[in-house]
C-alpha atoms as a PDB file:
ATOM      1  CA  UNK A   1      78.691  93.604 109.630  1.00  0.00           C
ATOM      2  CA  UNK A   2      80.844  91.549 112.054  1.00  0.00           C
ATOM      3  CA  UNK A   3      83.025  90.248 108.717  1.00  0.00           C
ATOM      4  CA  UNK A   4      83.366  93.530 107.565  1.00  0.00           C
ATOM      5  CA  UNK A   5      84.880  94.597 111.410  1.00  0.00           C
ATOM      6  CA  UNK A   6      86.980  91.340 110.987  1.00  0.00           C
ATOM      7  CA  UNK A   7      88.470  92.122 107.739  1.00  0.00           C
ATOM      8  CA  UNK A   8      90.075  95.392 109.042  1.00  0.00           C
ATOM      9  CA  UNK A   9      92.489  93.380 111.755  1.00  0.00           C
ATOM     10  CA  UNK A  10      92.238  90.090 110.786  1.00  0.00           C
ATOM     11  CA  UNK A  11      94.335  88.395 107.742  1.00  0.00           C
ATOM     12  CA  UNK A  12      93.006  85.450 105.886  1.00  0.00           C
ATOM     13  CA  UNK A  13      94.182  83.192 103.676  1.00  0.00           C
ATOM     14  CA  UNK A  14      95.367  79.706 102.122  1.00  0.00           C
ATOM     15  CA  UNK A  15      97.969  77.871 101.120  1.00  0.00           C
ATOM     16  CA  UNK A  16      97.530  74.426  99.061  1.00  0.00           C
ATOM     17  CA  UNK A  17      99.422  71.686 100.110  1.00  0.00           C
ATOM     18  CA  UNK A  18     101.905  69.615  98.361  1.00  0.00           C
ATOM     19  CA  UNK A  19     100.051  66.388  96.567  1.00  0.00           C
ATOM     20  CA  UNK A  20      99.849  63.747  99.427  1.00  0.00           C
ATOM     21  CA  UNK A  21     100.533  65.855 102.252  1.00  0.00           C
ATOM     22  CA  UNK A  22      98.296  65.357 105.428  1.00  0.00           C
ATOM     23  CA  UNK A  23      97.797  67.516 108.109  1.00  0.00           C
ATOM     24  CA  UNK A  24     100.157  66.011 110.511  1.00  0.00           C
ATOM     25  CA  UNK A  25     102.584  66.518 108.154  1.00  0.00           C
ATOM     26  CA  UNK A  26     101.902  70.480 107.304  1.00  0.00           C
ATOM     27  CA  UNK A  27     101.786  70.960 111.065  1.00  0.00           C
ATOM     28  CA  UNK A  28     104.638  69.505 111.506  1.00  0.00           C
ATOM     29  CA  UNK A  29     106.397  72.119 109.000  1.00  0.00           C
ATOM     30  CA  UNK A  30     104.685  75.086 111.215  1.00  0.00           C
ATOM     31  CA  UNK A  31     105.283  73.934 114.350  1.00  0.00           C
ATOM     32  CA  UNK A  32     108.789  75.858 114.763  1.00  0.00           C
ATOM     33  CA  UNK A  33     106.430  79.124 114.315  1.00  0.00           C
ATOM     34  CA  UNK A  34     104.543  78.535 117.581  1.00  0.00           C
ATOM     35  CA  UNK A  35     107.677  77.233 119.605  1.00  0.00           C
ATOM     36  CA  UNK A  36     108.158  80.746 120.723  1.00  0.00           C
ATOM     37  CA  UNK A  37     108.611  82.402 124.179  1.00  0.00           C
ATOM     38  CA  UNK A  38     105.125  84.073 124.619  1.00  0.00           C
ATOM     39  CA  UNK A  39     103.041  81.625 122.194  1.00  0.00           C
ATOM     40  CA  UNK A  40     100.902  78.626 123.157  1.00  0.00           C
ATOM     41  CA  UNK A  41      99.181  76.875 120.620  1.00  0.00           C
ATOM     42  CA  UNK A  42      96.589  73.512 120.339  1.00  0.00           C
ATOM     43  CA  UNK A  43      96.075  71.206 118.027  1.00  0.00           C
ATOM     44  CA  UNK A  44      92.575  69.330 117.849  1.00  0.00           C
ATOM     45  CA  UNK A  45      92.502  66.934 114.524  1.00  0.00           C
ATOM     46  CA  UNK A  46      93.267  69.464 111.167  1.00  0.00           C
ATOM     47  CA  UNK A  47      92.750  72.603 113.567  1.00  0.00           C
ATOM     48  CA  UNK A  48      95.680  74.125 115.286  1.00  0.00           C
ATOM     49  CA  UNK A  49      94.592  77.353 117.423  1.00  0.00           C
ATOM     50  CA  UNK A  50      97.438  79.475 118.644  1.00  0.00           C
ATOM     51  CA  UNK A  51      97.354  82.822 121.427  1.00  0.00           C
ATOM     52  CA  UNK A  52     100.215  85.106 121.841  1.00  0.00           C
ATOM     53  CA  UNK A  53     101.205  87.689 124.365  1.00  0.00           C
ATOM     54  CA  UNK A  54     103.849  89.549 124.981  1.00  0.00           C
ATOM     55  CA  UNK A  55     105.295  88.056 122.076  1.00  0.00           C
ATOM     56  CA  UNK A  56     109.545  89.270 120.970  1.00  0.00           C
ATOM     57  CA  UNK A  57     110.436  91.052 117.686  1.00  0.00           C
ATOM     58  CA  UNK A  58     112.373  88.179 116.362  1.00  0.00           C
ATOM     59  CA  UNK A  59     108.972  86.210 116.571  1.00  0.00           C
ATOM     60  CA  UNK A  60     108.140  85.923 112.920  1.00  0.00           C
ATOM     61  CA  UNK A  61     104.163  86.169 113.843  1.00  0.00           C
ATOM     62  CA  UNK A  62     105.003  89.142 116.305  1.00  0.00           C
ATOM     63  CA  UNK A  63     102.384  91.104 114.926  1.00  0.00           C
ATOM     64  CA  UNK A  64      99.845  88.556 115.170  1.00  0.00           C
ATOM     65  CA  UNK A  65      98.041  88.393 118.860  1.00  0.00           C
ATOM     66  CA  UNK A  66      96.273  84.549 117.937  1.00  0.00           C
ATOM     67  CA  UNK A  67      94.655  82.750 115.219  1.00  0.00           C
ATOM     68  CA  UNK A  68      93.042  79.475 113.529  1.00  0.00           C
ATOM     69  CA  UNK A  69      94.593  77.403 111.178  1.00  0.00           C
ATOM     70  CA  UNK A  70      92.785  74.711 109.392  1.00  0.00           C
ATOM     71  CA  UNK A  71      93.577  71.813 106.848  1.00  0.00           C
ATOM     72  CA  UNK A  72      90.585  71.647 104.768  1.00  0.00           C
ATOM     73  CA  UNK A  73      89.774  69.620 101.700  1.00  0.00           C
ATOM     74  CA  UNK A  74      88.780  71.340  98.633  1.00  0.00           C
ATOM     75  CA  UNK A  75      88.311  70.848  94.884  1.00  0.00           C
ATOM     76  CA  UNK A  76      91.869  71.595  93.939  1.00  0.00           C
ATOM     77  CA  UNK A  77      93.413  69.469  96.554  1.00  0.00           C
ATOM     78  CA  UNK A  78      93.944  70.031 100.744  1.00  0.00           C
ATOM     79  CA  UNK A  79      94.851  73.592 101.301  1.00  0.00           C
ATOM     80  CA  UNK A  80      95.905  75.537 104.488  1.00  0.00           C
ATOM     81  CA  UNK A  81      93.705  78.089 105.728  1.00  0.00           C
ATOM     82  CA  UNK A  82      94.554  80.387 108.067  1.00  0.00           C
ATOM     83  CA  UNK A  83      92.639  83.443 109.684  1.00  0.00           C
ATOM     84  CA  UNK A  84      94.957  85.203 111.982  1.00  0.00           C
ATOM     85  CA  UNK A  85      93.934  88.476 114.181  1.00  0.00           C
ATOM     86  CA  UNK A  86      96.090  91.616 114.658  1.00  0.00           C
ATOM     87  CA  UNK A  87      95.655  94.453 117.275  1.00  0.00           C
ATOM     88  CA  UNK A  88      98.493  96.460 115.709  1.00  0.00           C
ATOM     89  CA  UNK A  89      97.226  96.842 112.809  1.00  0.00           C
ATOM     90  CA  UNK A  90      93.703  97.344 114.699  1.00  0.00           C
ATOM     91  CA  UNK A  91      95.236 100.589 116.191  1.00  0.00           C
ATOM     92  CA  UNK A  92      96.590 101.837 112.775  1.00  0.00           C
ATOM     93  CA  UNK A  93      93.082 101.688 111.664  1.00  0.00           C
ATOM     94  CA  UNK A  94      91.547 103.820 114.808  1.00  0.00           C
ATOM     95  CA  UNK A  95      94.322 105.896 115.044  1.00  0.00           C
ATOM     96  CA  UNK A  96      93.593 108.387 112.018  1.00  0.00           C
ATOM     97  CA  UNK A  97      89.907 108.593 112.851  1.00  0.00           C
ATOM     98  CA  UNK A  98      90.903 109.875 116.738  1.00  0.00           C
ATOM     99  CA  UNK A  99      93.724 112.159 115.348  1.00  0.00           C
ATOM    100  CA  UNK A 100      90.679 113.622 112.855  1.00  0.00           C
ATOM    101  CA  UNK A 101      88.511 113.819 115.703  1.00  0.00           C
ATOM    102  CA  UNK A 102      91.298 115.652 117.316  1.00  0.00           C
ATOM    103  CA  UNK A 103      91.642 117.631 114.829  1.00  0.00           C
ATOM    104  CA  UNK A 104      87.629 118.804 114.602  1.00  0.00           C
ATOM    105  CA  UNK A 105      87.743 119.374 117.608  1.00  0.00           C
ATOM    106  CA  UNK A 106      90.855 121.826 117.441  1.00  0.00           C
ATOM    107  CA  UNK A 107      88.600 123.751 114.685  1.00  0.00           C
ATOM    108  CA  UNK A 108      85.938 123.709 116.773  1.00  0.00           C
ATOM    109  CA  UNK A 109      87.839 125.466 119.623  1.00  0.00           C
ATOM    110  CA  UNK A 110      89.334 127.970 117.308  1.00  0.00           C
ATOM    111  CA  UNK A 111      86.277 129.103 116.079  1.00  0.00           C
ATOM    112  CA  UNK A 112      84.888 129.599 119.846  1.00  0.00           C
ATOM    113  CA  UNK A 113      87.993 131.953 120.874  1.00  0.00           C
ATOM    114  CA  UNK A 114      87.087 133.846 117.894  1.00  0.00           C
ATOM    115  CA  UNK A 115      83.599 133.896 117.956  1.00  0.00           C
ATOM    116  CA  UNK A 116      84.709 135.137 121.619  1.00  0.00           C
ATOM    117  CA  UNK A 117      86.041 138.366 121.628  1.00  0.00           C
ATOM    118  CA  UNK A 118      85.498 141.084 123.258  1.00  0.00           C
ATOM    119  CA  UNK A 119      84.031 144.779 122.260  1.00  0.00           C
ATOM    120  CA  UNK A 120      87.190 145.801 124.211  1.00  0.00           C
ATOM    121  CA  UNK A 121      89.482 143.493 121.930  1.00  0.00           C
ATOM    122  CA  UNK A 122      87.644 145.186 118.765  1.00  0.00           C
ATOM    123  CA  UNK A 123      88.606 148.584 120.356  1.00  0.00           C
ATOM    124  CA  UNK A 124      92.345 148.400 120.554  1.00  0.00           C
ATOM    125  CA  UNK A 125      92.250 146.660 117.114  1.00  0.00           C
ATOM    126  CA  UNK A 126      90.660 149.625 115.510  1.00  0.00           C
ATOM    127  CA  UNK A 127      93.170 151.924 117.567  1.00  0.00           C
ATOM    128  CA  UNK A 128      96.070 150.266 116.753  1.00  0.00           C
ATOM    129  CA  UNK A 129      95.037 150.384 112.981  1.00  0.00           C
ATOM    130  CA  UNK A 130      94.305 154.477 113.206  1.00  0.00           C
ATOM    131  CA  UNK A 131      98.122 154.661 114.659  1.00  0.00           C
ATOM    132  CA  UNK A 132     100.920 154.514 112.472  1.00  0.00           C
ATOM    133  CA  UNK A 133     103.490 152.110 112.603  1.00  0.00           C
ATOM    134  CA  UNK A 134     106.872 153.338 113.859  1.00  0.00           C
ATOM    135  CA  UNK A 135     109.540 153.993 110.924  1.00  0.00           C
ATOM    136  CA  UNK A 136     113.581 154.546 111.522  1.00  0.00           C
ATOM    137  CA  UNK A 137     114.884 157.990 110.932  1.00  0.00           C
ATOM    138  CA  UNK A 138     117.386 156.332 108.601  1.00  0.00           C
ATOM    139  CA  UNK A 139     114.634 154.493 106.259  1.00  0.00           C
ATOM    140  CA  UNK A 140     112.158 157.672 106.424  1.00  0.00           C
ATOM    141  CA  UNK A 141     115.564 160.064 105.370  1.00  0.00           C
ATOM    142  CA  UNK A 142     115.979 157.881 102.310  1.00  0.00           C
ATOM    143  CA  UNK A 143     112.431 157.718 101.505  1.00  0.00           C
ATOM    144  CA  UNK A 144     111.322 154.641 102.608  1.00  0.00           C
ATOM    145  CA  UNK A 145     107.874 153.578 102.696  1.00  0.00           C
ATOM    146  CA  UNK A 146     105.913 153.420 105.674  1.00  0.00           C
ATOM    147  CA  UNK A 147     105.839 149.704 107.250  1.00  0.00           C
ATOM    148  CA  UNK A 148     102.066 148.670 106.263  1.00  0.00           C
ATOM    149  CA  UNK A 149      99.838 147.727 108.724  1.00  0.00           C
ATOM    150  CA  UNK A 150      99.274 143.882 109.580  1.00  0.00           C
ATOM    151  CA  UNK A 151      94.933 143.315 108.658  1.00  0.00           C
ATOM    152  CA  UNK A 152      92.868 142.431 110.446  1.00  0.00           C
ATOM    153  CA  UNK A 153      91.995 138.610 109.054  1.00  0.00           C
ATOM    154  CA  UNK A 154      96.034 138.446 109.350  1.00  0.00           C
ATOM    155  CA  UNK A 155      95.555 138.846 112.931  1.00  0.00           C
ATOM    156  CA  UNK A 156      92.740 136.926 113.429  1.00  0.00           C
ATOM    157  CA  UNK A 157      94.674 133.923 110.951  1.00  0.00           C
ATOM    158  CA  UNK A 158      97.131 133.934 113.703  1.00  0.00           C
ATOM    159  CA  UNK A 159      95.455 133.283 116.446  1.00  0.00           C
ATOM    160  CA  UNK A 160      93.572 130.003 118.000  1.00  0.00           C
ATOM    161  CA  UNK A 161      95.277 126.258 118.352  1.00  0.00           C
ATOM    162  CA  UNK A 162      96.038 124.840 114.551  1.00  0.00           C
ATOM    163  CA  UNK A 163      94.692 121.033 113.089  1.00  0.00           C
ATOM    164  CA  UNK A 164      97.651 120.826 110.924  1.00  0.00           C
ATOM    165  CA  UNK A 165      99.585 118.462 113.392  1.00  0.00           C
ATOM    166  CA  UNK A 166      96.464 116.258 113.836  1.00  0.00           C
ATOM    167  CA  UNK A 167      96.220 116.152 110.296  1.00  0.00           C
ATOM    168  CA  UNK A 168      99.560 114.552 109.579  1.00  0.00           C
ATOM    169  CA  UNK A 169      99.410 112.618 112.082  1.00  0.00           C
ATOM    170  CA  UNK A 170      96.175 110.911 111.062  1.00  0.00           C
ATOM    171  CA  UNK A 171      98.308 110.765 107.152  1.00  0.00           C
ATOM    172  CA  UNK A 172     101.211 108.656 108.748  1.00  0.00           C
ATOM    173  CA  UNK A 173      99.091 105.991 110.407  1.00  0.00           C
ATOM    174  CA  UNK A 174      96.602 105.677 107.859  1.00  0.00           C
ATOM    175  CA  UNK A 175      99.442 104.894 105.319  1.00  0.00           C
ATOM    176  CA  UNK A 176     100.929 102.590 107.964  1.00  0.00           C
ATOM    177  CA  UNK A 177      97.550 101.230 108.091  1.00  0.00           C
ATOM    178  CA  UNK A 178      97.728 100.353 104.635  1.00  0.00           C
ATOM    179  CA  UNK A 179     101.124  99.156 103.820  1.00  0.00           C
ATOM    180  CA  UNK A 180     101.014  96.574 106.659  1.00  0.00           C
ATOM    181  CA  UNK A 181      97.973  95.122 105.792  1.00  0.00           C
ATOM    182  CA  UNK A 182      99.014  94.272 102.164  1.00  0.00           C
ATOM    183  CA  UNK A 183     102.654  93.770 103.237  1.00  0.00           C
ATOM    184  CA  UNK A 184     102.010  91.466 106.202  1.00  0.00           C
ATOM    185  CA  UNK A 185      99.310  89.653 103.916  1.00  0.00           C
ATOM    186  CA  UNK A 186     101.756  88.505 101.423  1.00  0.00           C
ATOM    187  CA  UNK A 187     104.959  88.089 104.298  1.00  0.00           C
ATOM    188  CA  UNK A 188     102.362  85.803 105.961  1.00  0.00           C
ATOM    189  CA  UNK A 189     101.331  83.686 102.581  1.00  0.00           C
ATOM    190  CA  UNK A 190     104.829  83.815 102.044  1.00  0.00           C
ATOM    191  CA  UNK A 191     106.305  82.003 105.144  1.00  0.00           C
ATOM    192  CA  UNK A 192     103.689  79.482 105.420  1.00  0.00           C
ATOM    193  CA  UNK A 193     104.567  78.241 101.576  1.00  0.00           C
ATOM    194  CA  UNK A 194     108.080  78.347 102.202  1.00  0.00           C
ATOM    195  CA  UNK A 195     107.263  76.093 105.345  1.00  0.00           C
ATOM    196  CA  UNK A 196     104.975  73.669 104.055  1.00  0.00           C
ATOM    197  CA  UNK A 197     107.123  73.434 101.131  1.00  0.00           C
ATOM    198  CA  UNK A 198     110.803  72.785 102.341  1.00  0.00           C
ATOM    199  CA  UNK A 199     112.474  70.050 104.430  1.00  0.00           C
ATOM    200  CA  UNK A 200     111.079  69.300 107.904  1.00  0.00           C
ATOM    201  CA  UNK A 201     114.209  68.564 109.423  1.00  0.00           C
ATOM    202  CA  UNK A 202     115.894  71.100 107.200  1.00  0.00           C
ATOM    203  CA  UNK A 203     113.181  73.617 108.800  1.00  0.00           C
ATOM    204  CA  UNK A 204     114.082  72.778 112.244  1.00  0.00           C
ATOM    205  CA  UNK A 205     117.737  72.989 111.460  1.00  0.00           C
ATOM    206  CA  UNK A 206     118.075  76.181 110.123  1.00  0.00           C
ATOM    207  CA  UNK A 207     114.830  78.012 110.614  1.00  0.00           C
ATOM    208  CA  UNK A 208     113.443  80.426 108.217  1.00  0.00           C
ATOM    209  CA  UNK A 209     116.301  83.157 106.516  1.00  0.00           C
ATOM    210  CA  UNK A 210     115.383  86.614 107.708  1.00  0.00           C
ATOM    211  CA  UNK A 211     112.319  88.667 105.906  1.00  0.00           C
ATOM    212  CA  UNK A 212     111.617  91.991 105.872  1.00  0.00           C
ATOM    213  CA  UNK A 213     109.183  93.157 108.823  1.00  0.00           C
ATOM    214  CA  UNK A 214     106.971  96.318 109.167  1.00  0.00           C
ATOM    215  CA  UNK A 215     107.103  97.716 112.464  1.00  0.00           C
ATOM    216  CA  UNK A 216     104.008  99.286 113.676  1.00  0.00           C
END
């Protein structure tokens, strides 16, 4: 149960190292990620732990809030594994279950005010359907129809708060939901190869080029 609850806001992963590389040298390639205003991060052995808070857009792990990553030996070689937590996307998976709650409960309260009505509300219904509806002299001299009568399930249609806002609300962040956890799966995978990978001292020269970011 608990790694099912994990899987919705927490990415994992790994990345395999190049042939020879330790772990002081493949966190030696990450460190520029957690040299950022807002991070602090601990190394103990082939485990670095990092926290954030309050963390800036340019951070390239803004929308992570902490993490574990771990060198680990394996049959195809040492590999990086990471397993890195996420509120953000957290709240894009809540928020379409409380706009559909929202959204019940609108129902809900519609049906009440109409369940609700009064014999007197009845009576001026049925009197204003006896009456007819006032015509122009002009459209009644050239023989046009009388106006019909709105029904009464028009009128009733009409009436009460609507779910349809709710509803597309609860659309947009469960799509949002999705696309960033595939997209910031694969930018993630994606930065820490291109790290472990490159130059060290080109790394801390240049830093990473820009990626493309989903902002949630």
């Amino acid at each position: 149960m608990k790694s099912m609850i994990d899987s919705i806001w927490h990415i994992k992963g790994a990345v395999p190292l190049l042939p020879g590389q330790d772990a002081d040298d493949a966190f030696a390639r990450l460190d520029p990620l957690f040299a950022t205003r807002g991070t602090t991060h601990r190394r103990q052995g082939d485990t670095l732990t990092f926290d954030k808070k309050d963390q800036e857009a340019q951070d390239r792990l803004s929308i992570f809030d902490g993490g574990t990553l771990r060198v680990e030996e394996g049959a195809g070689g040492r590999a990086l594994r990471y397993n890195m937590k996420s509120r953000a996307l957290l709240y894009c998976f809540l928020a379409p279950l409380l706009f559909l709650a929202i959204a019940q409960v609108t129902v809900l309260i519609a049906q009440y005010e109409a369940n609700s009505a009064t014999a007197e509300d009845s009576e001026k219904k049925d009197k204003a359907e006896d009456e007819d509806l006032p015509q122009h002299f002009i459209d009644a001299a050239l023989g046009a129809p009388v106006p019909e009568k709105p029904s009464a399930d028009d009128a009733e249609e009409d009436k009460g708060p609507k779910p349809t806002a709710a509803y597309i609300f609860a659309g947009i962040f469960a799509a949002l939901y999705i696309v960033g956890r595939i997209l910031e799966s694969w930018l993630v995978k994606s930065l820490f190869r291109r790290r472990l990978s490159g130059d060290p001292g080109d790394i801390r020269a240049t830093g990473d080029a820009p990626g493309p970011r989903l902002s949630i």
